[in-house]
Structure formats: structure tokens, C-alpha cells
C-alpha atoms as a PDB file:
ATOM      1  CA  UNK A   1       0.000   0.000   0.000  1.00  0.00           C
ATOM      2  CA  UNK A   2       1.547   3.474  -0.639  1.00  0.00           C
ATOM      3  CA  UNK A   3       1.084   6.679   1.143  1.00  0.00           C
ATOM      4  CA  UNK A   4      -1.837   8.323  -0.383  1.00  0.00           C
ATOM      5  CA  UNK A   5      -3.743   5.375  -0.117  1.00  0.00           C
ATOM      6  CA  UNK A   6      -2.901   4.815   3.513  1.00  0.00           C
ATOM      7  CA  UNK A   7      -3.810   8.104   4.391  1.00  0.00           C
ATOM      8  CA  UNK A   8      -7.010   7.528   2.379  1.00  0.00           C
ATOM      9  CA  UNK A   9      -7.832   4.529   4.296  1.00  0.00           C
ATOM     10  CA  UNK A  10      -7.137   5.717   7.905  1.00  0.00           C
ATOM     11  CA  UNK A  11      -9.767   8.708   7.036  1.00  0.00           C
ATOM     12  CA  UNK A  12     -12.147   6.426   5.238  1.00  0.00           C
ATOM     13  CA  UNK A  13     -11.682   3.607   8.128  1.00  0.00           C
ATOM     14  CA  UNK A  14     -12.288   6.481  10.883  1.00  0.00           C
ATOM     15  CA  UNK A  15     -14.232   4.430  13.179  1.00  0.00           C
ATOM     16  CA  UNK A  16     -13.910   1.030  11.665  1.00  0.00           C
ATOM     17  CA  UNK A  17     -12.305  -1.251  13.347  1.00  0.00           C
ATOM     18  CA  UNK A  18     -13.403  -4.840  11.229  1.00  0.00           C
ATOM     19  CA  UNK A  19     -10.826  -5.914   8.553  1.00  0.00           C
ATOM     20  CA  UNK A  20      -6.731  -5.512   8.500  1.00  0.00           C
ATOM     21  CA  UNK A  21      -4.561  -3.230   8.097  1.00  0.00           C
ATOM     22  CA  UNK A  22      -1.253  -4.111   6.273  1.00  0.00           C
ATOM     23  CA  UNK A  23       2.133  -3.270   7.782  1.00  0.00           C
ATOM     24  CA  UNK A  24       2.976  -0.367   5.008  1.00  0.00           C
ATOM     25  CA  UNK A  25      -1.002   0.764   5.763  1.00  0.00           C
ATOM     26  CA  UNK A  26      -0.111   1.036   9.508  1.00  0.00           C
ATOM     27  CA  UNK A  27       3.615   2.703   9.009  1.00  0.00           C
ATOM     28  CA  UNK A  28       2.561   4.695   6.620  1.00  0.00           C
ATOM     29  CA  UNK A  29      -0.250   5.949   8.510  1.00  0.00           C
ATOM     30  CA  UNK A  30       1.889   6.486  11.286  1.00  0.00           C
ATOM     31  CA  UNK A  31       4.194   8.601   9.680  1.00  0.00           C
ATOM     32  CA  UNK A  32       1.452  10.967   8.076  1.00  0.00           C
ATOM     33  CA  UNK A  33      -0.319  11.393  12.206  1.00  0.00           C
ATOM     34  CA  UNK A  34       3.533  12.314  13.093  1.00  0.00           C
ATOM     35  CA  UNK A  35       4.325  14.642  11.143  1.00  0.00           C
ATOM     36  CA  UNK A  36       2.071  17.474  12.201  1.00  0.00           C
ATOM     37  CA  UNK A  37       3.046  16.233  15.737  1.00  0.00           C
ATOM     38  CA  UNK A  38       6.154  16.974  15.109  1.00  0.00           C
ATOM     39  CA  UNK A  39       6.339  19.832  12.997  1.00  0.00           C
ATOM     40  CA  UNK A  40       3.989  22.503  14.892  1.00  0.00           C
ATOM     41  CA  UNK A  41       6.738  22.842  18.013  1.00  0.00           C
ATOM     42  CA  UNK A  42       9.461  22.726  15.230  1.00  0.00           C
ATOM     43  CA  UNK A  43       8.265  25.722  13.463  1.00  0.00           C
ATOM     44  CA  UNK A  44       7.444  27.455  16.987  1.00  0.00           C
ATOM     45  CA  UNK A  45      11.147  26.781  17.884  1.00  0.00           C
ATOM     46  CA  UNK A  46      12.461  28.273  14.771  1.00  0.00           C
ATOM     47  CA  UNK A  47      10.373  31.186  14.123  1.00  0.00           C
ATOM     48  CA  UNK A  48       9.968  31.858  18.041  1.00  0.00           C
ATOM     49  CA  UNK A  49      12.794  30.501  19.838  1.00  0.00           C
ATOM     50  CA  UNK A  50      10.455  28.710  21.969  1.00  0.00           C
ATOM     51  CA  UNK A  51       6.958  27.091  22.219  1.00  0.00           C
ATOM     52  CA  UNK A  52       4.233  28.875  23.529  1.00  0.00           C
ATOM     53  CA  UNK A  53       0.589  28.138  23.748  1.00  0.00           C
ATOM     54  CA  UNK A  54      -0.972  28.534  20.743  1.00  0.00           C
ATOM     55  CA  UNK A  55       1.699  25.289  19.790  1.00  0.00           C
ATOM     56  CA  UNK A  56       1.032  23.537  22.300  1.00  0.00           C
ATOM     57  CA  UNK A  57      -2.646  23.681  21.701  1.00  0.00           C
ATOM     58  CA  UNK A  58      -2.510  23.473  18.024  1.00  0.00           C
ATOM     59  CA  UNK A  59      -0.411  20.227  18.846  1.00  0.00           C
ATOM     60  CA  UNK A  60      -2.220  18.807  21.848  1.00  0.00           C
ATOM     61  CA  UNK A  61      -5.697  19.167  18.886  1.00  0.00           C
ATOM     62  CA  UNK A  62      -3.867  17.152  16.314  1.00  0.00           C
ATOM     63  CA  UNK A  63      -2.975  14.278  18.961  1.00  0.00           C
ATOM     64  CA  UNK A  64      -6.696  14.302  19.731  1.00  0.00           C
ATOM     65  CA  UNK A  65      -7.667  14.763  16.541  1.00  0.00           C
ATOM     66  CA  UNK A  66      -5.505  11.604  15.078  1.00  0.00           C
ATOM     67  CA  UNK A  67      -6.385   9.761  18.441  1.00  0.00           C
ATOM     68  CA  UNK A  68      -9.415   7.937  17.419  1.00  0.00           C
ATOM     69  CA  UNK A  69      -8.265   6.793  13.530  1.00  0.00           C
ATOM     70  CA  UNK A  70      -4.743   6.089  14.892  1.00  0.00           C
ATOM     71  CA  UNK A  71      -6.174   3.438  17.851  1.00  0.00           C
ATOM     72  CA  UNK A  72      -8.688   1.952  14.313  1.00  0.00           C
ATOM     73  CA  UNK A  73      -5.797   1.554  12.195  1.00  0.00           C
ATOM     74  CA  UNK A  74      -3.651  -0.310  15.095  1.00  0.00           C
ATOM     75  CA  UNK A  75      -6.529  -2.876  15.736  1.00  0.00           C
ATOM     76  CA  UNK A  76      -7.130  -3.465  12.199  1.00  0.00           C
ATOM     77  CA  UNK A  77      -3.260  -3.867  12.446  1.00  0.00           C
ATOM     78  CA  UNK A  78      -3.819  -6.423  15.084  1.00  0.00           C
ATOM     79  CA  UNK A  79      -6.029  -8.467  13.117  1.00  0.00           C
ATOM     80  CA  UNK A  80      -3.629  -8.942   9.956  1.00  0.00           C
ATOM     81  CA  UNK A  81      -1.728 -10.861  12.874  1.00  0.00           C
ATOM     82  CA  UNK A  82      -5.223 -12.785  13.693  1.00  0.00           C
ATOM     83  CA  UNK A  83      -4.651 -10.753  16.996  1.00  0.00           C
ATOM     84  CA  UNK A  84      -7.584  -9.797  19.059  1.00  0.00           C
ATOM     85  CA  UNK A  85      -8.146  -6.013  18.793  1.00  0.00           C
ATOM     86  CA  UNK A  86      -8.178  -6.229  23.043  1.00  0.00           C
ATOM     87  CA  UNK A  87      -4.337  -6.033  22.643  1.00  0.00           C
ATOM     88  CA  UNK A  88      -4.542  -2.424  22.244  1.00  0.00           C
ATOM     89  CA  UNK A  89      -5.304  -2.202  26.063  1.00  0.00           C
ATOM     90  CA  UNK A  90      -1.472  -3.350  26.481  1.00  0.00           C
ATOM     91  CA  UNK A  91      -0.868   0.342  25.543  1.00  0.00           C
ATOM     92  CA  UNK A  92      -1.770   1.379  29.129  1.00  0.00           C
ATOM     93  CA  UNK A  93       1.337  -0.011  30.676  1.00  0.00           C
ATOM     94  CA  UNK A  94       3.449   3.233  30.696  1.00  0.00           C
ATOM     95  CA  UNK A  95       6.028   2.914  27.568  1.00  0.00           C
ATOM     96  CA  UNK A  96       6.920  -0.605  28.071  1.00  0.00           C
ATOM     97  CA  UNK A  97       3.039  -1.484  26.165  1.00  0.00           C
ATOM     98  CA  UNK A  98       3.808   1.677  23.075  1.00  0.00           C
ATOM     99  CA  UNK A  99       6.908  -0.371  22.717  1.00  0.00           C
ATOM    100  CA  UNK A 100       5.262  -3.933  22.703  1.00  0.00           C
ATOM    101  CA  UNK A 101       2.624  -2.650  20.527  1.00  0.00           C
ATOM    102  CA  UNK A 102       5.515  -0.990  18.175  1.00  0.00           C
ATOM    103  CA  UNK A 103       7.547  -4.395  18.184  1.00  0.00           C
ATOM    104  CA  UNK A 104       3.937  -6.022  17.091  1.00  0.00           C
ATOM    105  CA  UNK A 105       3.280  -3.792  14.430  1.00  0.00           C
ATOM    106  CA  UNK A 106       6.277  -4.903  12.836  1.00  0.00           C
ATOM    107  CA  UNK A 107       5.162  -8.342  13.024  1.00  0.00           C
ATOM    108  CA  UNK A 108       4.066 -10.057   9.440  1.00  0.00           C
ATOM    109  CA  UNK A 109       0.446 -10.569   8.859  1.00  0.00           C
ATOM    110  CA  UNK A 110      -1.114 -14.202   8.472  1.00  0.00           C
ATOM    111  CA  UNK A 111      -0.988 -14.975   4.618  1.00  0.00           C
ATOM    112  CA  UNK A 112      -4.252 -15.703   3.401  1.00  0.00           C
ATOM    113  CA  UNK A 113      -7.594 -15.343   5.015  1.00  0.00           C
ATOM    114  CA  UNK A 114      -8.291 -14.953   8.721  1.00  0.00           C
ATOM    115  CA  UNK A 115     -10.793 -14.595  11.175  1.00  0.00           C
ATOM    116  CA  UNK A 116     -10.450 -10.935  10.516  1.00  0.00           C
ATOM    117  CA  UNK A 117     -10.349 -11.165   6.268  1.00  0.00           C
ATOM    118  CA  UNK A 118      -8.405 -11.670   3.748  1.00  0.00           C
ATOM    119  CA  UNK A 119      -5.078  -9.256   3.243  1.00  0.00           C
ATOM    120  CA  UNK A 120      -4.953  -5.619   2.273  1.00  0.00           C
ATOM    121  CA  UNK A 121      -1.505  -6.387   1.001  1.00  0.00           C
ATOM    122  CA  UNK A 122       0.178  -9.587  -0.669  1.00  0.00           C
ATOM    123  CA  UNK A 123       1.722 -11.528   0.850  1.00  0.00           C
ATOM    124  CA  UNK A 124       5.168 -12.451   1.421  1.00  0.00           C
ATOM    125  CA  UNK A 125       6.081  -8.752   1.437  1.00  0.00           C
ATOM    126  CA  UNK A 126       9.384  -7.704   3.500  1.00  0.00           C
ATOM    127  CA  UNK A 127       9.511  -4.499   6.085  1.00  0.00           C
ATOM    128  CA  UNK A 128      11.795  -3.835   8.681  1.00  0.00           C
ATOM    129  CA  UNK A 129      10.602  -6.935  11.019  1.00  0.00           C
ATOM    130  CA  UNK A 130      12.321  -9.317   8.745  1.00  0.00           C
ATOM    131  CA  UNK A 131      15.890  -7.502   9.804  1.00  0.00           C
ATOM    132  CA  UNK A 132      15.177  -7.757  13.095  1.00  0.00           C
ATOM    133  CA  UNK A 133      18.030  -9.843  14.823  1.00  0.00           C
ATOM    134  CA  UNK A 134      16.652 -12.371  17.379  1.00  0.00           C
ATOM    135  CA  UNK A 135      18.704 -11.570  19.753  1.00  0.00           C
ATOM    136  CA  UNK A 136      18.523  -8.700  22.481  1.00  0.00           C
ATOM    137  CA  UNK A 137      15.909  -6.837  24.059  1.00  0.00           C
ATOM    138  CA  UNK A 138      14.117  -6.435  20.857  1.00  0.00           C
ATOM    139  CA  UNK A 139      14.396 -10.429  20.355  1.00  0.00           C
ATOM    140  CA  UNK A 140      13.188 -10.908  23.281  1.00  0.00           C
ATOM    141  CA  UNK A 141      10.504  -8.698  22.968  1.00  0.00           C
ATOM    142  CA  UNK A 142       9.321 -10.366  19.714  1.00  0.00           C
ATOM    143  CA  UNK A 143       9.190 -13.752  21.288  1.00  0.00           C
ATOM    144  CA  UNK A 144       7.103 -12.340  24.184  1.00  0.00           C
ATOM    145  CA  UNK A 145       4.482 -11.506  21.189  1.00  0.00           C
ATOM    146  CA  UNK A 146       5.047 -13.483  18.450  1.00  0.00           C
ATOM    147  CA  UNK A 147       2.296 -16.722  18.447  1.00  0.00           C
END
């Protein structure tokens, strides 16, 4: 899936939480929500020298605004692993769940059709998961999620 399309799909799957959601969908995604994250204190801090309110409320409405499609796009992410959307709720453990749900979301989907659908994306496609070594925090980490 490319960018535009991902984009297109995270609007057009606001609310929608049946189906998957590829790996390039999700990452993709994910890179479009950061961006204005990232960009509105970057501006203040250039133009200003600092950020001031009007920043930090224009940023604190686009992490409220991307909230809701962000948390869709994760659990359709969930099921292209035939994951139950529930796993989401690991995202309450301070940082330790963003970073299991991170390590996750780098996980290949199940080829084929499952409980969830069929694929949004072949199969058999490579992202950075595949270059993850298995050894380390991060292998452990994958072995602490990976069915």
C-alpha cells in the first residue's frame, strides 16, 4: 500500500475497526499522524525561539484529533496478525506497552484469510521486522508476542 492510499484509508476507516490493516497501511499511517506532531513545536522553535501556547494547543488538537483513527488503524493492524483487537489495552502499561505494541506492528500478517479477512496487502512482502536480529531486548521482545 503506498502513502496516499494509507492516508485515504485511515480517514475512510475512521471508526472502523473490522478488517486488516497491512504493515505499510499502519507505518505509513503512522508517519502521516507524526508529522504534524512533530512539525507545529518545530516551526514554533524556529520562528519563536520557543513554544508557547498557541503550539502547544494546536499540537495537543492534532494528537486528539488523530487519536481515534490512529487506535482503528492499530486494531485493524492487530487483526492482519489474527490478533484480538483487546491487545490495544497493552498500551496502558506506561512505555513498556507503546513499545510492545511498536515491536507487534512490525510483526508479518497471516498470509491468506483470517478470522479478521483476507489481506490488504500480498503476501510475502518484506519491512523492517524481517531484519530484526533475534537476539537482544528487541528479540526478546518479539518472542514475548510473536504466536
Amino acid at each position: 500500500m503506498r502513502f496516499g492510499e494509507a492516508v485515504r484509508s485511515g480517514f475512510s476507516h475512521y471508526v472502523d475497526t473490522s478488517g486488516r490493516a497491512s504493515r505499510s497501511a499502519f507505518w505509513w499511517w503512522l508517519l502521516y499522524v507524526s508529522a504534524p506532531i512533530a512539525i507545529f513545536p518545530l516551526i514554533s522553535l524556529a520562528l519563536m525561539g520557543g513554544v508557547g501556547y498557541w503550539t502547544r494547543l494546536a499540537t495537543l488538537f492534532a494528537v486528539l484529533w488523530f487519536l481515534l483513527p490512529t487506535a482503528t488503524v492499530m486494531v485493524r493492524r492487530l487483526h492482519d496478525m489474527n490478533r484480538s483487537g483487546q491487545w490495544l489495552l497493552i498500551a496502558l502499561v506506561p512505555v513498556l506497552g507503546v513499545v510492545v505494541l511498536l515491536v507487534l506492528a512490525l510483526m508479518p500478517g497471516t498470509s491468506g484469510p483470517n478470522r479478521y479477512g483476507v489481506t490488504s496487502d500480498g503476501p510475502g512482502q518484506m519491512l523492517v521486522s524481517d531484519a530484526i536480529p533475534s537476539g537482544g531486548l528487541v528479540g526478546k521482545l518479539r518472542g514475548l508476542v510473536t504466536p
